[in-house]
Protein backbone atom coordinates (compact mmCIF):
# COMPACT_ATOMS: atom_id res chain seq x y z
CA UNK A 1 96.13 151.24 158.16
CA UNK A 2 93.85 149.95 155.33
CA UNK A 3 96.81 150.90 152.83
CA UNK A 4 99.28 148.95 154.83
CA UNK A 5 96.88 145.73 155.13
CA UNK A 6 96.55 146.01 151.00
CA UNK A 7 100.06 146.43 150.47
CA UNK A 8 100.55 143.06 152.60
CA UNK A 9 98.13 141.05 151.34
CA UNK A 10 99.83 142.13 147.93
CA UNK A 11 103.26 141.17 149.02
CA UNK A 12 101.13 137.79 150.26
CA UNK A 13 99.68 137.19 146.95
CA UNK A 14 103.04 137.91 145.25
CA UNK A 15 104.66 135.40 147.43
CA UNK A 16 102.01 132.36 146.79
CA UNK A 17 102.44 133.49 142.99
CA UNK A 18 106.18 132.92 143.21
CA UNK A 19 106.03 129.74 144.80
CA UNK A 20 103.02 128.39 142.91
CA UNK A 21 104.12 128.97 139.87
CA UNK A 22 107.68 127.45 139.77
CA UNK A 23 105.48 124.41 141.04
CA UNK A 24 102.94 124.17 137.84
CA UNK A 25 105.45 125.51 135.70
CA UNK A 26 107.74 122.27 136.57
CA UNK A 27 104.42 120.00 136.62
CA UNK A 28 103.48 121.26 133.34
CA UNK A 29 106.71 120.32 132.15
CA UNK A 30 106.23 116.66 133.26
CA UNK A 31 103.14 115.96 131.69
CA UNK A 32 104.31 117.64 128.86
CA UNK A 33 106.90 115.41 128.31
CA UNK A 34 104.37 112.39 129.10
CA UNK A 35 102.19 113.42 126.65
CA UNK A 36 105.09 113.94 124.29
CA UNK A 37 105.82 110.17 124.94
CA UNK A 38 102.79 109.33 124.28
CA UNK A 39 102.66 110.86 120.71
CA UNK A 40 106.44 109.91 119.74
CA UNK A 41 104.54 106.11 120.56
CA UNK A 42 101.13 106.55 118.43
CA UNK A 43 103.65 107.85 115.66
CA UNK A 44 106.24 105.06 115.98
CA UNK A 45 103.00 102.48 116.05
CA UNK A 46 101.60 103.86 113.21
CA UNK A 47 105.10 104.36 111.09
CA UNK A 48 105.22 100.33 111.89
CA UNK A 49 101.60 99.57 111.03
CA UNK A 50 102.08 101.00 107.53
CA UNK A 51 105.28 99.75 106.58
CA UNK A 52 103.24 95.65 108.09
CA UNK A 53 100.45 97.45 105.57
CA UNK A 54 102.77 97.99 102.92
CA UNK A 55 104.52 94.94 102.95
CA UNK A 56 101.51 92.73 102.95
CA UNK A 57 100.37 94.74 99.59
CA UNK A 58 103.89 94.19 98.63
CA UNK A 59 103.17 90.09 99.17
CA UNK A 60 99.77 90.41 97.82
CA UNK A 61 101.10 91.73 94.62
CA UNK A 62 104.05 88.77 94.61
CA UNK A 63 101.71 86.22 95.21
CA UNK A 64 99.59 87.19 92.26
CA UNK A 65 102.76 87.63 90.17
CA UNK A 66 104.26 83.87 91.48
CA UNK A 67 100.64 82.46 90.26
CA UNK A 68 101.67 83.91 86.81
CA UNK A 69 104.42 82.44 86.61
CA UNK A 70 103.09 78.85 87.59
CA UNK A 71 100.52 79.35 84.70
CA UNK A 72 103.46 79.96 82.25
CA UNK A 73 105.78 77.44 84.15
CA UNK A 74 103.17 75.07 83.04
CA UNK A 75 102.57 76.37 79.36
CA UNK A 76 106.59 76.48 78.89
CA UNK A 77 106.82 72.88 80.32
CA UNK A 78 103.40 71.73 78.06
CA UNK A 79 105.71 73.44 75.02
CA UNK A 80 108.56 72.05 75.94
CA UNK A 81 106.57 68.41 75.71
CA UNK A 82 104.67 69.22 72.17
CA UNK A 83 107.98 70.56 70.95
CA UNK A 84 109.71 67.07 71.51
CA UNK A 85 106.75 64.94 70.83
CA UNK A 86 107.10 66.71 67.32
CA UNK A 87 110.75 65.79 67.26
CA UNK A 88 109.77 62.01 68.41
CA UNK A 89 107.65 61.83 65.40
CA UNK A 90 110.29 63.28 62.78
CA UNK A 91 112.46 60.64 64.17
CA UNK A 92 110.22 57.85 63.26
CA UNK A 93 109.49 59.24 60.08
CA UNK A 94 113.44 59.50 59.36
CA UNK A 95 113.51 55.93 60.45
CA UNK A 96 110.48 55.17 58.32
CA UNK A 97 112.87 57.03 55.38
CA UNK A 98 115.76 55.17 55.59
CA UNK A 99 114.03 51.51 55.48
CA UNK A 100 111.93 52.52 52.42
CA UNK A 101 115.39 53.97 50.93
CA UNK A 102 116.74 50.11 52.02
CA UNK A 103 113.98 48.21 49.84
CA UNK A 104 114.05 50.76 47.23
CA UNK A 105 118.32 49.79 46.47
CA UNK A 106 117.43 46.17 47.54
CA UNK A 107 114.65 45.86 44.64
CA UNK A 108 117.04 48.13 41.86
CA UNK A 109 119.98 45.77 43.19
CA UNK A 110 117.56 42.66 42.07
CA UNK A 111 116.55 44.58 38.55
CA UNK A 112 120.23 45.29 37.97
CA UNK A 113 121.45 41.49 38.35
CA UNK A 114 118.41 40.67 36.15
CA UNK A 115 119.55 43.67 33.67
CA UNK A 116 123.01 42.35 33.93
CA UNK A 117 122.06 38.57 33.71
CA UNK A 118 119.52 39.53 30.59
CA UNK A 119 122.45 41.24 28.71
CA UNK A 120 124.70 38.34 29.41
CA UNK A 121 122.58 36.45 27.22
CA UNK A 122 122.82 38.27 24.26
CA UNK A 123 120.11 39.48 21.37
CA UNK A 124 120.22 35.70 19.93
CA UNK A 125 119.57 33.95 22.98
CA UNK A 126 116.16 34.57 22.01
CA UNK A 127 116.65 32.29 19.09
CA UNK A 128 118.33 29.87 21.75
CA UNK A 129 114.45 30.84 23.77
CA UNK A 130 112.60 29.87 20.73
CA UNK A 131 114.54 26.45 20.01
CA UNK A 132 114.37 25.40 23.46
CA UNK A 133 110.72 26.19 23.96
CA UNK A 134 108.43 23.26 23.62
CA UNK A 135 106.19 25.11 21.32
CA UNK A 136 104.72 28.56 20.37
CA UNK A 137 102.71 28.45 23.32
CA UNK A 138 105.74 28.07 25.71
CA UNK A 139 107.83 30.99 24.35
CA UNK A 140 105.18 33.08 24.38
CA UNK A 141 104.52 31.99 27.87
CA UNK A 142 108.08 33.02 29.00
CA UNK A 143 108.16 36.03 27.38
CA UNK A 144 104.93 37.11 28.91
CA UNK A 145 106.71 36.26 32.06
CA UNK A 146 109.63 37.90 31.88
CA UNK A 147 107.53 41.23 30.51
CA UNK A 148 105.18 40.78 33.72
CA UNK A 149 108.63 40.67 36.00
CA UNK A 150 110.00 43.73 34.56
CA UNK A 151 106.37 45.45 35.17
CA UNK A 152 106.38 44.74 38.39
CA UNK A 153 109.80 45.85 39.25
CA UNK A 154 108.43 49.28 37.91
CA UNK A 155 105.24 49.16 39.91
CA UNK A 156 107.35 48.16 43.17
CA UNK A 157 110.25 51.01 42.44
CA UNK A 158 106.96 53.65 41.32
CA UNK A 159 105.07 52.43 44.97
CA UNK A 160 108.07 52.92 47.04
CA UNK A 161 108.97 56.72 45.75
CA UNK A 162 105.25 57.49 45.93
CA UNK A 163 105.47 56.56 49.49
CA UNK A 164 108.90 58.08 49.97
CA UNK A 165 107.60 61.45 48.41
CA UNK A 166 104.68 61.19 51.07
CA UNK A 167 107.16 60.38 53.96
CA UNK A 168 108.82 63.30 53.13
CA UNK A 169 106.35 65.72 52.52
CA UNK A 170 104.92 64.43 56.12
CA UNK A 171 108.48 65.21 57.74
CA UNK A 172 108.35 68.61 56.11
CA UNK A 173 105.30 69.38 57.83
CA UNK A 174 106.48 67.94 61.22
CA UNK A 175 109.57 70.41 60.66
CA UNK A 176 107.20 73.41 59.90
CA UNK A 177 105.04 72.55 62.90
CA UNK A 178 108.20 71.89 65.46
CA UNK A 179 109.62 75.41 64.03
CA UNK A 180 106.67 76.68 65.14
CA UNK A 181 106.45 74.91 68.04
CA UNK A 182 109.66 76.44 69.32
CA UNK A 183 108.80 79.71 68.33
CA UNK A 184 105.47 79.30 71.06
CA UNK A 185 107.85 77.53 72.83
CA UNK A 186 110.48 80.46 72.44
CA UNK A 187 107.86 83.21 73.21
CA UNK A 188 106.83 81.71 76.07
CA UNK A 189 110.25 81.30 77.93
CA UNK A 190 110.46 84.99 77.07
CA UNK A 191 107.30 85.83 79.32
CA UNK A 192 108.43 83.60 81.63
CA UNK A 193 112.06 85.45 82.01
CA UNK A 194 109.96 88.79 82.53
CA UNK A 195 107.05 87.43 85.43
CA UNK A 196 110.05 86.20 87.08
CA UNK A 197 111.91 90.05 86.87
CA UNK A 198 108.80 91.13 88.47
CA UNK A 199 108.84 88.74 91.00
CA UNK A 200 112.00 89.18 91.88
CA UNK A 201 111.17 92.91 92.42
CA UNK A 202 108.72 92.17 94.16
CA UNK A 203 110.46 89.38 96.28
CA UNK A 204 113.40 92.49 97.12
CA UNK A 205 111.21 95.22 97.99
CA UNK A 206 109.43 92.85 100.71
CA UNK A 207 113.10 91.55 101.85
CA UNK A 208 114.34 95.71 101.86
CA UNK A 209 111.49 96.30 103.64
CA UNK A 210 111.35 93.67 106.11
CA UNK A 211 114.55 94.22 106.79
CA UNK A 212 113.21 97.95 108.18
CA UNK A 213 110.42 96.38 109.76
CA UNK A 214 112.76 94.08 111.94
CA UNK A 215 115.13 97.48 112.29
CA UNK A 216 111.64 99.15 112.99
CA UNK A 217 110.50 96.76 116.13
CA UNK A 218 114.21 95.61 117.67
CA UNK A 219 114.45 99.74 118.02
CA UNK A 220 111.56 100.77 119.20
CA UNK A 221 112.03 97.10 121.33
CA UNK A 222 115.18 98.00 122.38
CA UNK A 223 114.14 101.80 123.17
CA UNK A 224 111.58 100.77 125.38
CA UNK A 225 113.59 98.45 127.38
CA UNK A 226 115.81 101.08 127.74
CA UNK A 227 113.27 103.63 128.86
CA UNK A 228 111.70 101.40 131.07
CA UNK A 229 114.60 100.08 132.87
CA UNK A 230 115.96 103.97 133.43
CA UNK A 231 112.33 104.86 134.47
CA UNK A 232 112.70 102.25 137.11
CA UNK A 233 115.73 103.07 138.07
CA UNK A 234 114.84 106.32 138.54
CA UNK A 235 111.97 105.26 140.46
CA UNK A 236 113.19 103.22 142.96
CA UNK A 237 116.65 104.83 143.83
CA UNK A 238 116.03 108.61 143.28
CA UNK A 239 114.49 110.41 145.98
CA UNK A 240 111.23 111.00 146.39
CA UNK A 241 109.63 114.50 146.59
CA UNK A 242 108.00 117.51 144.81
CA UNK A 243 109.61 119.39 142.06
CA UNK A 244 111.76 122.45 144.43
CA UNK A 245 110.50 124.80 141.89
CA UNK A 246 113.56 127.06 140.30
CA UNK A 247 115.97 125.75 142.32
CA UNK A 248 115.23 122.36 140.46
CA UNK A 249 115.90 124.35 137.31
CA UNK A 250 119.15 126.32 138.22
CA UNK A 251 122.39 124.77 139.26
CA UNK A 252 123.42 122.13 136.32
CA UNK A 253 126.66 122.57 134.46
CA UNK A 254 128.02 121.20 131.04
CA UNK A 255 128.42 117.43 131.66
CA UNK A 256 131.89 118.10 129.04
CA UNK A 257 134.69 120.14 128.22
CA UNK A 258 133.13 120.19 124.95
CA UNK A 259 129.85 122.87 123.94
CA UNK A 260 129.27 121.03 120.64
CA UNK A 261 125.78 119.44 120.10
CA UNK A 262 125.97 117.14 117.31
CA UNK A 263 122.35 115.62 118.09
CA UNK A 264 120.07 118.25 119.92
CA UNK A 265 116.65 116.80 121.80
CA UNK A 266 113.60 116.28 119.33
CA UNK A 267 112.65 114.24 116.05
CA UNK A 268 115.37 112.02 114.93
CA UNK A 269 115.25 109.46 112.02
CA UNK A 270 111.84 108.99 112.17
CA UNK A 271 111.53 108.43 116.44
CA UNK A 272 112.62 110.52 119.16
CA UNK A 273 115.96 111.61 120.68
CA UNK A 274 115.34 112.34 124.14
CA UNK A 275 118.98 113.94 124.87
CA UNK A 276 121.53 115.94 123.59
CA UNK A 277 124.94 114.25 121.91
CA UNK A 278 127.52 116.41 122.60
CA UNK A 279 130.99 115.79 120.92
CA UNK A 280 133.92 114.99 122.99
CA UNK A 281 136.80 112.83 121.75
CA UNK A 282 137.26 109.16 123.10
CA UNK A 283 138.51 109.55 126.76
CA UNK A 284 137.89 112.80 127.59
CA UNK A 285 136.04 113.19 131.11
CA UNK A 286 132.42 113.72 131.92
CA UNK A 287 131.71 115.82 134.26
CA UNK A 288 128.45 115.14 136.74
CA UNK A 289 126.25 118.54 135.61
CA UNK A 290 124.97 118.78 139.44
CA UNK A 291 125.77 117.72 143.15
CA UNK A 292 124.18 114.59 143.55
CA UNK A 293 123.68 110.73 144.29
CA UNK A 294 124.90 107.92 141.90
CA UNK A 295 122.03 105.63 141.59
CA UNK A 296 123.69 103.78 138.63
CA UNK A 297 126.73 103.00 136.99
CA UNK A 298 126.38 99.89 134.96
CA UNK A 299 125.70 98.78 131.54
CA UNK A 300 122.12 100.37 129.77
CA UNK A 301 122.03 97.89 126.80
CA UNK A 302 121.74 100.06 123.66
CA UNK A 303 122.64 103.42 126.26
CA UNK A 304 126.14 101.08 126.61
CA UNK A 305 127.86 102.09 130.02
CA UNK A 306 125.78 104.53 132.05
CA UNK A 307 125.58 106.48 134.77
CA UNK A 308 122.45 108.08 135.88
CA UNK A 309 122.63 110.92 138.89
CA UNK A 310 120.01 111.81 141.05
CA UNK A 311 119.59 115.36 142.37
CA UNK A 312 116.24 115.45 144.72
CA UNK A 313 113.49 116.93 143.98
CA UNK A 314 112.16 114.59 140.85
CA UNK A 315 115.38 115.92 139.00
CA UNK A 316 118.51 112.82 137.09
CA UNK A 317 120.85 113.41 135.48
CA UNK A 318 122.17 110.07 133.18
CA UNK A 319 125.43 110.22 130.77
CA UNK A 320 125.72 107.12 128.06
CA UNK A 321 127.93 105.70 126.01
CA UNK A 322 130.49 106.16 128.31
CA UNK A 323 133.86 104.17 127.47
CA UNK A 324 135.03 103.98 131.56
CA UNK A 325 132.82 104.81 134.53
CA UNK A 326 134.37 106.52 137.51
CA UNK A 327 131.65 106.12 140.11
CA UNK A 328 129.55 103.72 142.02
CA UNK A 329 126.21 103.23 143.07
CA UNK A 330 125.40 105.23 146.70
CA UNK A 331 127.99 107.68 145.61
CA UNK A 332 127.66 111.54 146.17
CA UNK A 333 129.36 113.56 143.84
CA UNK A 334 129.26 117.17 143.17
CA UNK A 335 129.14 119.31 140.45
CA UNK A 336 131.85 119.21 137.92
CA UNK A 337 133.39 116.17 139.69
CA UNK A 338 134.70 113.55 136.91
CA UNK A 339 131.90 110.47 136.68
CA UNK A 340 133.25 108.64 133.21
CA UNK A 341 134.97 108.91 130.16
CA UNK A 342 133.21 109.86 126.67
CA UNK A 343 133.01 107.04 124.12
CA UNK A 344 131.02 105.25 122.03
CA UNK A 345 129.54 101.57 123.89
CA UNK A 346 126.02 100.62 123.17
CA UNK A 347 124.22 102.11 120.23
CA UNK A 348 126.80 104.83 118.85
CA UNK A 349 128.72 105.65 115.71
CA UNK A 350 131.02 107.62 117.38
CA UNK A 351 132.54 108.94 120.06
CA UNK A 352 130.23 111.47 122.37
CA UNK A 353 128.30 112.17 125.23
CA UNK A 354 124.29 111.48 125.25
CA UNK A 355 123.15 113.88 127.80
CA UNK A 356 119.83 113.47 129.31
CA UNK A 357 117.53 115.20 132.19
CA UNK A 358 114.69 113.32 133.69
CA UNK A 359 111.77 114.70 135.57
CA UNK A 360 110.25 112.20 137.18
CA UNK A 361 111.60 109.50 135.25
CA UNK A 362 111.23 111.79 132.15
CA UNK A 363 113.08 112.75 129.77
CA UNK A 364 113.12 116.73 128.97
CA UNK A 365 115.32 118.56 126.81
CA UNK A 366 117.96 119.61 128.73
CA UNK A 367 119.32 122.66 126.84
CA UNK A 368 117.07 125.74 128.76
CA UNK A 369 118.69 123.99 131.77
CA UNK A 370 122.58 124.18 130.88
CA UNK A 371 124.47 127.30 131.26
């Protein structure tokens, strides 16, 4: 008798095990995939926080570099000014040239009609001088004159090439200092050409990556609207109850014709994929993986059309990028039954099947569950 109560409280035991741990095994699973959530979020957050951290060293850096080049902007432009202040002066100085050059021919022109009207007169118009003078006295006196004329024609034509020789050495200098002057000038526009290369690569790295930033946040947006609106979904059409332990897990079928996973469940470009993508050319059926009530068939933003299956017990089923949807909303369908078409509406590349299955709203990967 004492064997026989053993052996039942054994088969007892055996029997609360069976049960109990289906139960835990299948709540373990959901917070698992919670948690999992959870992390693929802190990681997403913090792949966006340093790329924001990144790109505001990135600006930092550009903003330094763009005050460089205002400094130099401002040199080039103060170069630019002494180089054709330079060139102002040279042209006064040409000016300057070319008047002296005038009185210098207009004072030779007035020796040479002198020269001319001197040799008109002859060697013995002198004679002609001395009768026609007064006295001594007066042909000494225009003699004297006409000596003190021709000295000062000298003195004048000796003045102005004095002056013209200093002109020009003056515009020589100018030239030496506006060569230089361009040269500064020259050198400068050079540093100028290189701060702005930096700056502009600078200004593309921070377009490139706020270009991933935006990517970054209208995913992870767009993701999240997505989750959220299946979660509800899930949540306020599925029925209600506790996880039927391994009958929740047995029972689904391929959702295709198609075995091919192109895209299994896990890491994926730097989030999460939280299906399967199995291949199946445009058209070809879906197939509802277990019996079941339709508690959508409508459009899932970046899942494009969708239908999302509930089977009791905490357990969906949802099928995206479908390109036709067979089913409605209230719908009972059954295991293998046709619910849509593959295709590739909302985010896809290509035509396929994204295969999901949801505990609780949740997404686990649903390959230990498919045949």
């Amino acid at each position: 008798m004492p064997g026989v109560i053993k052996v039942a409280r054994l088969v007892i035991v055996s029997i609360v095990i069976g049960v109990t741990l289906p139960l835990a095994s299948a709540s373990a699973s959901t917070n698992s995939s919670l948690e999992q959530t959870r992390r693929d979020l802190r990681a997403a957050r913090a792949r966006l926080n340093v790329a924001v951290q990144t790109d505001a060293q990135i600006l930092g850096v550009l903003n330094t570099i763009n005050h460089k080049l205002s400094v130099q902007e401002s040199l080039l432009a103060a170069a630019q000014n002494n180089l054709s202040m330079i060139g102002i002066q040279i042209s006064s100085i040409q000016r300057q040239l070319g008047s002296l050059e005038q009185q210098r021919l207009k004072r030779v022109g007035v020796i040479a009609k002198r020269a001319r009207a001197l040799y008109i007169m002859g060697p013995m118009d002198g004679m002609n001088a001395l009768a026609s003078s007064k006295s001594i006295a007066d042909f000494y006196g225009r003699a004297g004159t006409l000596e003190f004329v021709a000295d000062y024609d000298t003195r004048v034509l000796q003045d102005l090439q004095v002056i013209k020789n200093q002109t020009n050495q003056a515009k020589s200098v100018l030239r030496a200092e506006m060569t230089q002057a361009a040269q500064v000038r020259d050198q400068i526009a050079q540093r100028v050409e290189v701060v702005n290369e930096a700056a502009q690569v600078q200004q593309d790295a921070h377009n490139a990556l706020a270009g991933r930033i935006a990517g970054y946040r209208s995913e992870v947006a767009s993701l999240q609207q997505d989750q959220a609106m299946i979660e509800r979904i899930i949540a306020q059409r599925s029925s209600h109850g506790s996880i039927g332990g391994p009958a929740g897990r047995l029972g689904f079928g391929w959702p295709t014709v198609s075995h091919r996973i192109n895209s299994p469940y896990g890491p994926r470009w730097g989030g999460f994929h939280t299906g399967i993508d199995i291949w199946c050319p445009e058209g070809n059926p879906d197939f509802a993986s277990k019996d079941g009530t339709v508690i959508a068939a409508e459009w899932g933003g970046g899942y494009g059309n969708m239908t999302i299956i509930d089977h009791g017990g905490g357990y969906s089923t949802l099928y995206a990028h479908q390109s036709r949807m067979y089913v409605h909303q209230g719908q009972v369908v059954h295991r293998g039954q046709q619910v849509g078409a593959c295709g590739a509406t909302g985010n896809a590349t290509g035509a396929h099947l994204h295969f999901e299955i949801r505990i609780n709203g949740h997404a686990v990967n649903p390959a230990p569950y498919l045949p």
